[in-house]
PDB file of N, CA and C in Angstrom:
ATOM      1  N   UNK A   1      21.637   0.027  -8.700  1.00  0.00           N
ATOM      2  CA  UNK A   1      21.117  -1.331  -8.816  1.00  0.00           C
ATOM      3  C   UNK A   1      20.438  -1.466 -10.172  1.00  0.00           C
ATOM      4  N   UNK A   2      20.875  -2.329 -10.921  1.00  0.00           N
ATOM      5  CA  UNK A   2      20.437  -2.769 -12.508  1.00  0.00           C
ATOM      6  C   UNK A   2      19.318  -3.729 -11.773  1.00  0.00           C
ATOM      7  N   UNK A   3      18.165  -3.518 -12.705  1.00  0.00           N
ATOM      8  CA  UNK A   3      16.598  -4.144 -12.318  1.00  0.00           C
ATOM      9  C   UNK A   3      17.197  -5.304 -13.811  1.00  0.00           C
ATOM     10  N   UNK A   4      16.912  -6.397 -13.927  1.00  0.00           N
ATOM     11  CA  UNK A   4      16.750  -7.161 -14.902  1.00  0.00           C
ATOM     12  C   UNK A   4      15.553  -7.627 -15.498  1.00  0.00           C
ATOM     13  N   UNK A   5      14.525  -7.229 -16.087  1.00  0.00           N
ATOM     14  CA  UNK A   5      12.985  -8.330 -16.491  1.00  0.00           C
ATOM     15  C   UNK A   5      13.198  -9.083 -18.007  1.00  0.00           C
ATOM     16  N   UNK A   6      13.351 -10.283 -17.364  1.00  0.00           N
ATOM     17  CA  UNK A   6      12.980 -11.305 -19.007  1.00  0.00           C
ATOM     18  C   UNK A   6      11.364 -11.423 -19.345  1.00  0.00           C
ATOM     19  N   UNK A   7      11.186 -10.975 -20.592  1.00  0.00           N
ATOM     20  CA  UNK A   7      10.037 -10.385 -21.162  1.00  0.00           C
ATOM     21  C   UNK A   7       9.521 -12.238 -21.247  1.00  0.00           C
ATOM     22  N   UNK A   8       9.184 -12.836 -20.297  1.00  0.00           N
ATOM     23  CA  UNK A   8       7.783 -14.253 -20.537  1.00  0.00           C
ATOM     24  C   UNK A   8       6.434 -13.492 -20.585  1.00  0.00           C
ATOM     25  N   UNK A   9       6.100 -12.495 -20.978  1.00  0.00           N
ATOM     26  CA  UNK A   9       4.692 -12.670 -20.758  1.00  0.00           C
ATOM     27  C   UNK A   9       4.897 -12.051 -22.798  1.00  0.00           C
ATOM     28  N   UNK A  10       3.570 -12.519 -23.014  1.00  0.00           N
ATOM     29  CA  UNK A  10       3.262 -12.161 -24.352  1.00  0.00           C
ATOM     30  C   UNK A  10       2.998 -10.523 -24.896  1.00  0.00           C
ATOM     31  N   UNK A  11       2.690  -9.637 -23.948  1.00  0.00           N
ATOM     32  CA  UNK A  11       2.949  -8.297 -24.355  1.00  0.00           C
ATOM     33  C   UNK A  11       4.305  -7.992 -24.231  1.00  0.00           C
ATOM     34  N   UNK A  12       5.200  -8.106 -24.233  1.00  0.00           N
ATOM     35  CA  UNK A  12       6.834  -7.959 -24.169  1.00  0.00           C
ATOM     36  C   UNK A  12       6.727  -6.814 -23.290  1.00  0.00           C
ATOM     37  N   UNK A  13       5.729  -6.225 -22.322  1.00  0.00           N
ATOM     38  CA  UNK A  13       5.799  -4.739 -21.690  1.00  0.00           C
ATOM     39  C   UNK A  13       6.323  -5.275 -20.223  1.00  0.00           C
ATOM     40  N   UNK A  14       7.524  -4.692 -19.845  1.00  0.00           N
ATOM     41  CA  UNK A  14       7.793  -4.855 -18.605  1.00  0.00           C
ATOM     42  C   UNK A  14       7.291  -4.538 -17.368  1.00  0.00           C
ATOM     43  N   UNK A  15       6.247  -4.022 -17.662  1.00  0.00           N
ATOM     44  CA  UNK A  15       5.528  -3.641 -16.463  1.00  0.00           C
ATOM     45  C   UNK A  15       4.568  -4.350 -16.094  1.00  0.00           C
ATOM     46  N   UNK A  16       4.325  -5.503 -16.725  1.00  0.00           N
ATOM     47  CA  UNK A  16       3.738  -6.999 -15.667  1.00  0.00           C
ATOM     48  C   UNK A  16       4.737  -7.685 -15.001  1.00  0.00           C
ATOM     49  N   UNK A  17       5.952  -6.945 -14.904  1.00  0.00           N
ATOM     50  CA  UNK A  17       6.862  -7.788 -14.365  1.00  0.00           C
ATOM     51  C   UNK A  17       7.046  -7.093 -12.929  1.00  0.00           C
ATOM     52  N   UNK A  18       6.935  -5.730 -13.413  1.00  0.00           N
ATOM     53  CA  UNK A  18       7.258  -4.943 -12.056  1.00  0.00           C
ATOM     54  C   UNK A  18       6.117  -5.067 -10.802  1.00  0.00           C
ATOM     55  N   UNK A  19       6.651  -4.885  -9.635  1.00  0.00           N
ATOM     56  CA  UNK A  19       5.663  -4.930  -8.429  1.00  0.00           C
ATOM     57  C   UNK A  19       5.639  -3.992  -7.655  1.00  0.00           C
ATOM     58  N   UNK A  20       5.260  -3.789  -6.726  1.00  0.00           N
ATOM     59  CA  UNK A  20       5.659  -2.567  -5.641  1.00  0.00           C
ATOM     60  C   UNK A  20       6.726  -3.011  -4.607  1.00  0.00           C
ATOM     61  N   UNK A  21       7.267  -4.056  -4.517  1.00  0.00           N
ATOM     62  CA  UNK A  21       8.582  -4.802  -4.134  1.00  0.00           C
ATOM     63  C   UNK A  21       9.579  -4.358  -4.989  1.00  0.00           C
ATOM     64  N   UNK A  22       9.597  -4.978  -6.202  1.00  0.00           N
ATOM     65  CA  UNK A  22      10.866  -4.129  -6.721  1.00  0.00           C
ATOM     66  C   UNK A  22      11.087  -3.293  -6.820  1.00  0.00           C
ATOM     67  N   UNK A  23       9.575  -2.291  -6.876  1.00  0.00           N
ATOM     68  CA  UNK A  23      10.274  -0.737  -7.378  1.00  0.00           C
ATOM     69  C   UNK A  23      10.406   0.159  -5.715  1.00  0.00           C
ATOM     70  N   UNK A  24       9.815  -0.609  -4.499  1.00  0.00           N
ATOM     71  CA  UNK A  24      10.920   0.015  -3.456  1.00  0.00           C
ATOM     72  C   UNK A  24      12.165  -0.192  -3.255  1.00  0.00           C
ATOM     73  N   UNK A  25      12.332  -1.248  -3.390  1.00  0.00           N
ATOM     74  CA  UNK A  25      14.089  -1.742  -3.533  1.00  0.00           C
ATOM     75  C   UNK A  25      14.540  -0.847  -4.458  1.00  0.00           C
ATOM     76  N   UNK A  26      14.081  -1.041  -5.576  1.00  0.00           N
ATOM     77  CA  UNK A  26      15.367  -0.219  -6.529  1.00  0.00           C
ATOM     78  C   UNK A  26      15.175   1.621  -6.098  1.00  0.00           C
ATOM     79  N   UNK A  27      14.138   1.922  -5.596  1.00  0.00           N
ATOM     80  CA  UNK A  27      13.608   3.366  -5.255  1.00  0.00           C
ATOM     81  C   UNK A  27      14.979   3.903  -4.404  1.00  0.00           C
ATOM     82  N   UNK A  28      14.762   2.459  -3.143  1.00  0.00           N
ATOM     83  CA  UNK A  28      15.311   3.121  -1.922  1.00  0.00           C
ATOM     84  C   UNK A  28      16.846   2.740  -2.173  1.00  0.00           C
ATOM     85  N   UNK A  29      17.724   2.173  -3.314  1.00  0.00           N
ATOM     86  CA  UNK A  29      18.909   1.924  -3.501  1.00  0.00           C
ATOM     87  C   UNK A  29      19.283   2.850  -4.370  1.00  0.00           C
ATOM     88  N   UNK A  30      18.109   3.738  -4.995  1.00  0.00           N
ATOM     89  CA  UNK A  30      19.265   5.125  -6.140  1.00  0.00           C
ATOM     90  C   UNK A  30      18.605   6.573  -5.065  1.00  0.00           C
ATOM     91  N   UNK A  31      17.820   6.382  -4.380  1.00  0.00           N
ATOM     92  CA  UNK A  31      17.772   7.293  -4.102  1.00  0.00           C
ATOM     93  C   UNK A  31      18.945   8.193  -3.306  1.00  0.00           C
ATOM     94  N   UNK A  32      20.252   7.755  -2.255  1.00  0.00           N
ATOM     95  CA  UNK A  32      21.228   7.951  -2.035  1.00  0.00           C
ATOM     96  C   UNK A  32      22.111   8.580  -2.781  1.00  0.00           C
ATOM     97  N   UNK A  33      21.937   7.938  -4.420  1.00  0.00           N
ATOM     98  CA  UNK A  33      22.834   8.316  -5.396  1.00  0.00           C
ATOM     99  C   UNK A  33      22.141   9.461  -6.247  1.00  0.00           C
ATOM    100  N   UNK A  34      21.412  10.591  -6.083  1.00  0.00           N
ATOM    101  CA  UNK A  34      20.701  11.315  -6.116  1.00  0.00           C
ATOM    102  C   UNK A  34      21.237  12.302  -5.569  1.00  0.00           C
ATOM    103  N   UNK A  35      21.300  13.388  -6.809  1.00  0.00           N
ATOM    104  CA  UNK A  35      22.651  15.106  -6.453  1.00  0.00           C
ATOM    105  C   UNK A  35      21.179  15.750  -5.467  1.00  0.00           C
ATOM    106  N   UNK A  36      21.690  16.837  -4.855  1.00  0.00           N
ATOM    107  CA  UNK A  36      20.611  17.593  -4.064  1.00  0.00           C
ATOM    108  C   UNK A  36      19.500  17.791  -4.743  1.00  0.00           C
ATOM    109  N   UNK A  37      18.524  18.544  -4.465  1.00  0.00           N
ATOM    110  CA  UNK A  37      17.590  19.644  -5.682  1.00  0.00           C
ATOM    111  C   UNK A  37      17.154  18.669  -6.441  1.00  0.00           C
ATOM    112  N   UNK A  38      17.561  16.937  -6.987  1.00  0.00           N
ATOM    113  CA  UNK A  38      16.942  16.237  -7.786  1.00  0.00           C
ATOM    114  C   UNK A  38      15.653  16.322  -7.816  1.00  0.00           C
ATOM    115  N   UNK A  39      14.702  16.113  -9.002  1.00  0.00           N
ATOM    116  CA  UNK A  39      13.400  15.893  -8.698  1.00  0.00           C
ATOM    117  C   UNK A  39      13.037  14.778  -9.706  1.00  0.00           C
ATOM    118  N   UNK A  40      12.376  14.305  -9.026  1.00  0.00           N
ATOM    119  CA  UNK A  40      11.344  13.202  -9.356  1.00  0.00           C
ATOM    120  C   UNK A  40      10.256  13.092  -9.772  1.00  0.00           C
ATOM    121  N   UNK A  41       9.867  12.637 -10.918  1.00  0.00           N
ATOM    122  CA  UNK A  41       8.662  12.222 -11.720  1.00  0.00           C
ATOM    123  C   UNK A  41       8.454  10.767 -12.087  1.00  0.00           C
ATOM    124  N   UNK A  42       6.921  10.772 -11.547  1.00  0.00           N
ATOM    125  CA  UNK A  42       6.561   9.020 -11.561  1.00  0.00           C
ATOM    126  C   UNK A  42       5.358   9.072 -12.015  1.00  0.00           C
ATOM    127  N   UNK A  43       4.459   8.467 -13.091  1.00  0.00           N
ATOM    128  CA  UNK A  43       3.634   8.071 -13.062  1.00  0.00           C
ATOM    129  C   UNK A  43       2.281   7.246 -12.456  1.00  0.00           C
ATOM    130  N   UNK A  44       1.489   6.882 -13.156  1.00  0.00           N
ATOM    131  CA  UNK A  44       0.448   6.636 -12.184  1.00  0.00           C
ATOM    132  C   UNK A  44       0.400   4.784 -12.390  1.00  0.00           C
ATOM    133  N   UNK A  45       1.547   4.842 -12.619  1.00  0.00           N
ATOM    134  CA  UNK A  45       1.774   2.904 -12.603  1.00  0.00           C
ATOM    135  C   UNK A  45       1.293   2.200 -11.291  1.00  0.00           C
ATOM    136  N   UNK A  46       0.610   0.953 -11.592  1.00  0.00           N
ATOM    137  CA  UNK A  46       0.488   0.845  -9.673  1.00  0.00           C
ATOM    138  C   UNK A  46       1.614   0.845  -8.535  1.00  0.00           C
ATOM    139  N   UNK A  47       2.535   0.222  -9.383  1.00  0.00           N
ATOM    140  CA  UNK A  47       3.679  -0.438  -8.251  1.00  0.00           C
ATOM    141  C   UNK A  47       4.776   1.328  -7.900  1.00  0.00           C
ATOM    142  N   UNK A  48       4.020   2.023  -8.468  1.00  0.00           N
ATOM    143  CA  UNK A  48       4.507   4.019  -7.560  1.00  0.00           C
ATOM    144  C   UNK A  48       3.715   4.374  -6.464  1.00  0.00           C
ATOM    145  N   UNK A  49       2.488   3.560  -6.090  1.00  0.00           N
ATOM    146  CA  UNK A  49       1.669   4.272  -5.479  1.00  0.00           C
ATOM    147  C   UNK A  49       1.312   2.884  -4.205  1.00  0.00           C
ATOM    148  N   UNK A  50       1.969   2.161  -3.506  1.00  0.00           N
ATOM    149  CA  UNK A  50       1.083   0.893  -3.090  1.00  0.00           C
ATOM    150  C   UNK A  50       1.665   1.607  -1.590  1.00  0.00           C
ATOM    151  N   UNK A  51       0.308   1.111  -0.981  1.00  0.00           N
ATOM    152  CA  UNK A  51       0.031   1.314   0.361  1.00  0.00           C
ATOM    153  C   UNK A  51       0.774   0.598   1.197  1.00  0.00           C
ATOM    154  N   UNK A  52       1.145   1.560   2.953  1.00  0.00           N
ATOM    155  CA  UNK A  52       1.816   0.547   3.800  1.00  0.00           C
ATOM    156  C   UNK A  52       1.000  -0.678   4.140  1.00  0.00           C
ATOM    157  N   UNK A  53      -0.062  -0.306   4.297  1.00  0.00           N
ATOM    158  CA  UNK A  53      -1.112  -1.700   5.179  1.00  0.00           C
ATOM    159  C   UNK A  53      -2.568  -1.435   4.246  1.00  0.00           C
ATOM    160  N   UNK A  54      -3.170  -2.450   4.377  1.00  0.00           N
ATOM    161  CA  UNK A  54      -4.097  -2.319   4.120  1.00  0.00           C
ATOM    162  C   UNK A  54      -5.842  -1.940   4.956  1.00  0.00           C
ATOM    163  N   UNK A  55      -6.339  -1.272   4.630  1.00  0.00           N
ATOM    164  CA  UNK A  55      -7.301  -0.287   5.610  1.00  0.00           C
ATOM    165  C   UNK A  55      -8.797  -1.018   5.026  1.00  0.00           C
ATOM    166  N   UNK A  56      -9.209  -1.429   6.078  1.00  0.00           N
ATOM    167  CA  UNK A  56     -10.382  -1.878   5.745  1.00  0.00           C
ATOM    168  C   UNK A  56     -11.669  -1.523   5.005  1.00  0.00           C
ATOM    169  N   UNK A  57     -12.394  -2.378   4.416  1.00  0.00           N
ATOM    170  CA  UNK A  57     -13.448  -1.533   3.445  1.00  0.00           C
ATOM    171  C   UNK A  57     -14.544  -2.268   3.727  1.00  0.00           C
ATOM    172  N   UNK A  58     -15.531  -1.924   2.704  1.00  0.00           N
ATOM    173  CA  UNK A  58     -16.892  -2.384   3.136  1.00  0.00           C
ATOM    174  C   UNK A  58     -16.952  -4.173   2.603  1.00  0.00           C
ATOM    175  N   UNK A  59     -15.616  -4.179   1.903  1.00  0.00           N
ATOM    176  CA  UNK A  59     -15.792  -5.927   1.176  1.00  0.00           C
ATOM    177  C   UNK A  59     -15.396  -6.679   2.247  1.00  0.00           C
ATOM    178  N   UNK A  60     -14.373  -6.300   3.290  1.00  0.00           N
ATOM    179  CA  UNK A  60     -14.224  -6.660   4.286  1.00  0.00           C
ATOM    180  C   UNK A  60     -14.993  -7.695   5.163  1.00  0.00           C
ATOM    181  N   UNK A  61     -15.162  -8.671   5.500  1.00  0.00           N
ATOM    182  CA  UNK A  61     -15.451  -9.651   6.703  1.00  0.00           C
ATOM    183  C   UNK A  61     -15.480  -8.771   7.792  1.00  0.00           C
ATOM    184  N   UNK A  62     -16.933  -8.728   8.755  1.00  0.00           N
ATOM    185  CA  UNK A  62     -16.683  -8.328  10.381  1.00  0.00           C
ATOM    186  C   UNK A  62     -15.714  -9.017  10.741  1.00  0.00           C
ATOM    187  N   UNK A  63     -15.335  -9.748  10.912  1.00  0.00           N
ATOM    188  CA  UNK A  63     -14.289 -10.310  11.809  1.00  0.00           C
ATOM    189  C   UNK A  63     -12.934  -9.861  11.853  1.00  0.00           C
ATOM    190  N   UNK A  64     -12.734 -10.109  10.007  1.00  0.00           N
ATOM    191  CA  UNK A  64     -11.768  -9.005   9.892  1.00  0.00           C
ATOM    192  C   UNK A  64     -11.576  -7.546  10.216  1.00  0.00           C
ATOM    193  N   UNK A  65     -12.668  -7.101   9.579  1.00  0.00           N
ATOM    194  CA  UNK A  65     -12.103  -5.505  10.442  1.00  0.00           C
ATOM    195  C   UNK A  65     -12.473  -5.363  12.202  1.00  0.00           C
ATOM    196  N   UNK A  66     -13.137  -6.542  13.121  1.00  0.00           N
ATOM    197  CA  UNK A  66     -13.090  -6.434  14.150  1.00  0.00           C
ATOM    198  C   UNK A  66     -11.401  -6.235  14.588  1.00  0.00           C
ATOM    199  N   UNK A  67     -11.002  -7.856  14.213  1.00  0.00           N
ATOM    200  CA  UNK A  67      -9.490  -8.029  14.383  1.00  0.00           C
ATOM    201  C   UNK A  67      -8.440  -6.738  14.017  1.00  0.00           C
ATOM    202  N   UNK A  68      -8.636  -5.782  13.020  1.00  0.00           N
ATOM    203  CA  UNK A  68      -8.283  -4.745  12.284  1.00  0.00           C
ATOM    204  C   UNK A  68      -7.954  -3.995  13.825  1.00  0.00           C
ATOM    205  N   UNK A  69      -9.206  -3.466  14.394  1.00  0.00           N
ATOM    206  CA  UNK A  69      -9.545  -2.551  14.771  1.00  0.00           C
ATOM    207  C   UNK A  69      -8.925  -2.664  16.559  1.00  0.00           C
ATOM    208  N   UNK A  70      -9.060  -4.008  16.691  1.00  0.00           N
ATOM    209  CA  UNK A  70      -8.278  -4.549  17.928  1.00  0.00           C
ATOM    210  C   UNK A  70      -6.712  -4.315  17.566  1.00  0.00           C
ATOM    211  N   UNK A  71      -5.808  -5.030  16.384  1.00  0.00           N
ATOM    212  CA  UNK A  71      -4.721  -4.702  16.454  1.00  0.00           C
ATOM    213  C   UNK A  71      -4.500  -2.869  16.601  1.00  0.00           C
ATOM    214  N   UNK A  72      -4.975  -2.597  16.585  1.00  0.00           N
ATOM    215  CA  UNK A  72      -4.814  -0.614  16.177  1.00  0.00           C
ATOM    216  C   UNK A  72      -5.013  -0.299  17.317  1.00  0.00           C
ATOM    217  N   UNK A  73      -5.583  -0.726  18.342  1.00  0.00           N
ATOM    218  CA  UNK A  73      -5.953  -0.644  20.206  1.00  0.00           C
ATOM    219  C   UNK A  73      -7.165   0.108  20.030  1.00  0.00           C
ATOM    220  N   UNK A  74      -7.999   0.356  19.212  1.00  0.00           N
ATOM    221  CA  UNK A  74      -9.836   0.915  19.090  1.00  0.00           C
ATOM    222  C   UNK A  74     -10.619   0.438  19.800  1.00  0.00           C
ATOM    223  N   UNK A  75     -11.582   0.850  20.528  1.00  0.00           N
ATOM    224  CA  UNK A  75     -12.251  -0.068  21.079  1.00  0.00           C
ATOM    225  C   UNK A  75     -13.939  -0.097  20.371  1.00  0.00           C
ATOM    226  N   UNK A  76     -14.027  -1.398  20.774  1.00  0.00           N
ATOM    227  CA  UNK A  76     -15.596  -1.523  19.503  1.00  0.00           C
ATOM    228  C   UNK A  76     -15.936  -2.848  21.024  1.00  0.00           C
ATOM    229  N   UNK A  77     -17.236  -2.873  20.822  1.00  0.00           N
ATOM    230  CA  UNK A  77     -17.977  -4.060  21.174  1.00  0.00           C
ATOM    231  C   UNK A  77     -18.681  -5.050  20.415  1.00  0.00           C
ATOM    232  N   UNK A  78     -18.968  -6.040  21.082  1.00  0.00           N
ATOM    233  CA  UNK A  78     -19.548  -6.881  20.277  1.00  0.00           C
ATOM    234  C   UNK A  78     -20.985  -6.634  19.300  1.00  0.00           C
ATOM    235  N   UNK A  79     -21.632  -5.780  20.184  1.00  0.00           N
ATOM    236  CA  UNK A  79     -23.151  -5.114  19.505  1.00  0.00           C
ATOM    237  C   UNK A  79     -23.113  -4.131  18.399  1.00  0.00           C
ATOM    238  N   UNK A  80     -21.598  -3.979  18.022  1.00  0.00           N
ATOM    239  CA  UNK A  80     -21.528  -3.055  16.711  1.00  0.00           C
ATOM    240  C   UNK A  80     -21.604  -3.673  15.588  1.00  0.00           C
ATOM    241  N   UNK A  81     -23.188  -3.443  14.617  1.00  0.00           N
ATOM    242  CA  UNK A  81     -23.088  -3.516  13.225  1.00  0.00           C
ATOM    243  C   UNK A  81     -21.743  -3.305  12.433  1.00  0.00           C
ATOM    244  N   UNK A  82     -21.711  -3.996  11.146  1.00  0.00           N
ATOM    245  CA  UNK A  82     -20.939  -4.147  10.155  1.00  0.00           C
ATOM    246  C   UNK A  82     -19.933  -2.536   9.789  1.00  0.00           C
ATOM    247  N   UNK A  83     -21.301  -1.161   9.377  1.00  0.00           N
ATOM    248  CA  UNK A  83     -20.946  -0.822   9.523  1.00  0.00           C
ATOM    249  C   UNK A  83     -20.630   0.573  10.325  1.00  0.00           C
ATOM    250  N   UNK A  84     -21.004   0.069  11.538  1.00  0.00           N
ATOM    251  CA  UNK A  84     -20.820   1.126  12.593  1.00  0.00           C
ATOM    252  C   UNK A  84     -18.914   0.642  12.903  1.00  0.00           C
ATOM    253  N   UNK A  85     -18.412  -0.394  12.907  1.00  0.00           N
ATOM    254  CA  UNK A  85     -17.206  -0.894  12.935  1.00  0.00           C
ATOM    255  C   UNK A  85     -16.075  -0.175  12.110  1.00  0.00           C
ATOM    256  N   UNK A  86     -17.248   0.141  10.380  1.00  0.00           N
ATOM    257  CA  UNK A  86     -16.338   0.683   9.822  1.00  0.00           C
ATOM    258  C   UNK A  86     -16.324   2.632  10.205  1.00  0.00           C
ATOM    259  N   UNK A  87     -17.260   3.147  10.777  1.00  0.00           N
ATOM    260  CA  UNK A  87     -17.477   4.056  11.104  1.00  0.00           C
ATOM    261  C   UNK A  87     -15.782   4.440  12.335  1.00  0.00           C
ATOM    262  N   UNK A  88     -15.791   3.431  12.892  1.00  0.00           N
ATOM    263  CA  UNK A  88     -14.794   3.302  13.669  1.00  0.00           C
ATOM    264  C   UNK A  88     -12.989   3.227  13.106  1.00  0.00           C
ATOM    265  N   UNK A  89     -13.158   2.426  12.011  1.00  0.00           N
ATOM    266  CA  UNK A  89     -12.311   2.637  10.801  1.00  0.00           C
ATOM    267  C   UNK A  89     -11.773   3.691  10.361  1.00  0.00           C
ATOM    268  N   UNK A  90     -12.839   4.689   9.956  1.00  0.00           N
ATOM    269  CA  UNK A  90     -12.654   6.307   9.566  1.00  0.00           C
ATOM    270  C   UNK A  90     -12.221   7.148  10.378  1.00  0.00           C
ATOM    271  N   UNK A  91     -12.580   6.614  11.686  1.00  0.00           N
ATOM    272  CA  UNK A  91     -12.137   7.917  12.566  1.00  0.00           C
ATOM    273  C   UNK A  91     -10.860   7.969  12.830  1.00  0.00           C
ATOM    274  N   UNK A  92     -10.013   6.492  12.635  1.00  0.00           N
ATOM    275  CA  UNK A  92      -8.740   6.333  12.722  1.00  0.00           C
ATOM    276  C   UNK A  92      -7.688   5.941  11.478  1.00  0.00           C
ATOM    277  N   UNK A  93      -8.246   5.618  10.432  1.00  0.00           N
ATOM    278  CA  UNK A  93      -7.492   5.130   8.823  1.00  0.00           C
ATOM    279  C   UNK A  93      -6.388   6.708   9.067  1.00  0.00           C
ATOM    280  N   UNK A  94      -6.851   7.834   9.213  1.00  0.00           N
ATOM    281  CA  UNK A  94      -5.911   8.717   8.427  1.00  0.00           C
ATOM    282  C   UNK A  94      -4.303   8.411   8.924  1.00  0.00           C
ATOM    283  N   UNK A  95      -4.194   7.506  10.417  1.00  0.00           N
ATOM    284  CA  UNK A  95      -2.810   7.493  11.044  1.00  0.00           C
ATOM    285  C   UNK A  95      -2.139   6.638  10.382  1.00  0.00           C
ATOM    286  N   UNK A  96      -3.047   5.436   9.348  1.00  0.00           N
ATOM    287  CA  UNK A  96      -2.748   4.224   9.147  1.00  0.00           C
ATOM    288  C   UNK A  96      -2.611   4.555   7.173  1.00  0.00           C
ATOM    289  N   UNK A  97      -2.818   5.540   6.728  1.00  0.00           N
ATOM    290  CA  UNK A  97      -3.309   5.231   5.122  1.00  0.00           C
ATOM    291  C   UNK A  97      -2.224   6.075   4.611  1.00  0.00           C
ATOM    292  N   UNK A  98      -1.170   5.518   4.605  1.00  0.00           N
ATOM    293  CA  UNK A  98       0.433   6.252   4.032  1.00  0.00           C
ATOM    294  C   UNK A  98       0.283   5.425   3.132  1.00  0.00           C
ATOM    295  N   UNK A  99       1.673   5.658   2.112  1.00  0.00           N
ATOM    296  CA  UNK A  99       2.567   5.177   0.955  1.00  0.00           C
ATOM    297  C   UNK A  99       3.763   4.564   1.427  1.00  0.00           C
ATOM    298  N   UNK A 100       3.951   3.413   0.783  1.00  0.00           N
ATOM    299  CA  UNK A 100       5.691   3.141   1.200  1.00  0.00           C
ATOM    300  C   UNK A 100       6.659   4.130   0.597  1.00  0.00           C
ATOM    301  N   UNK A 101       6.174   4.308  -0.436  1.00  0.00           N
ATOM    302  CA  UNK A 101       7.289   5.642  -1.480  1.00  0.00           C
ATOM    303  C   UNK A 101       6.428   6.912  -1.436  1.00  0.00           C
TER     304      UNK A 101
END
C-alpha cells in the first residue's frame, strides 16, 4: 500500500500528516508482505506508539472515570473520593493499557 501526503502544512515534514490511523493501516497491510526473521525498527514518532483505549488519569472528570470503571465491570460506590476511584483504576489499567501496533 503506497501512503500518499501532499505537503499543505508549511514545514513540508510529513509527519503532521501522519496519524496513528494511517500508520496501522499501512502497518497491518505490509506486514503480510514481510520474509520470515524480518525485523523492525520504529522510532519514537507518536503515531508508532498510540494506545488501544484510553485509561483514565487524574485530569479526568469523576464521572468519567466512574462510567470508565462501570464499563470494565469494577465495582466502586458512590462514597468513593476522586481519587480512591482512581486507586481502583490501577488495580485494573494493566488488562486495559496495550498498543494497537
Amino acid at each position: 500500500m503506497l501512503l500518499i501526503f501532499l505537503l499543505e502544512k508549511k514545514s513540508g515534514d510529513y509527519h503532521e500528516e501522519m496519524d496513528g490511523n494511517h500508520f496501522e493501516t499501512w502497518f497491518e497491510t505490509i506486514m503480510p508482505k514481510l520474509k520470515p526473521q524480518s525485523i523492525i525498527v520504529m522510532d519514537n514518532a507518536p503515531y508508532h506508539s498510540v494506545k488501544k483505549e484510553k485509561i483514565p488519569t487524574n485530569s479526568w472528570k469523576k464521572s468519567a472515570i466512574q462510567e470508565w470503571l462501570t464499563q470494565k465491570k469494577v465495582a466502586w460506590n458512590q462514597d468513593l473520593i476522586k481519587i480512591e476511584l482512581l486507586q481502583k483504576v490501577n488495580e485494573v489499567k494493566h488488562l486495559y493499557d496495550g498498543y494497537k501496533v
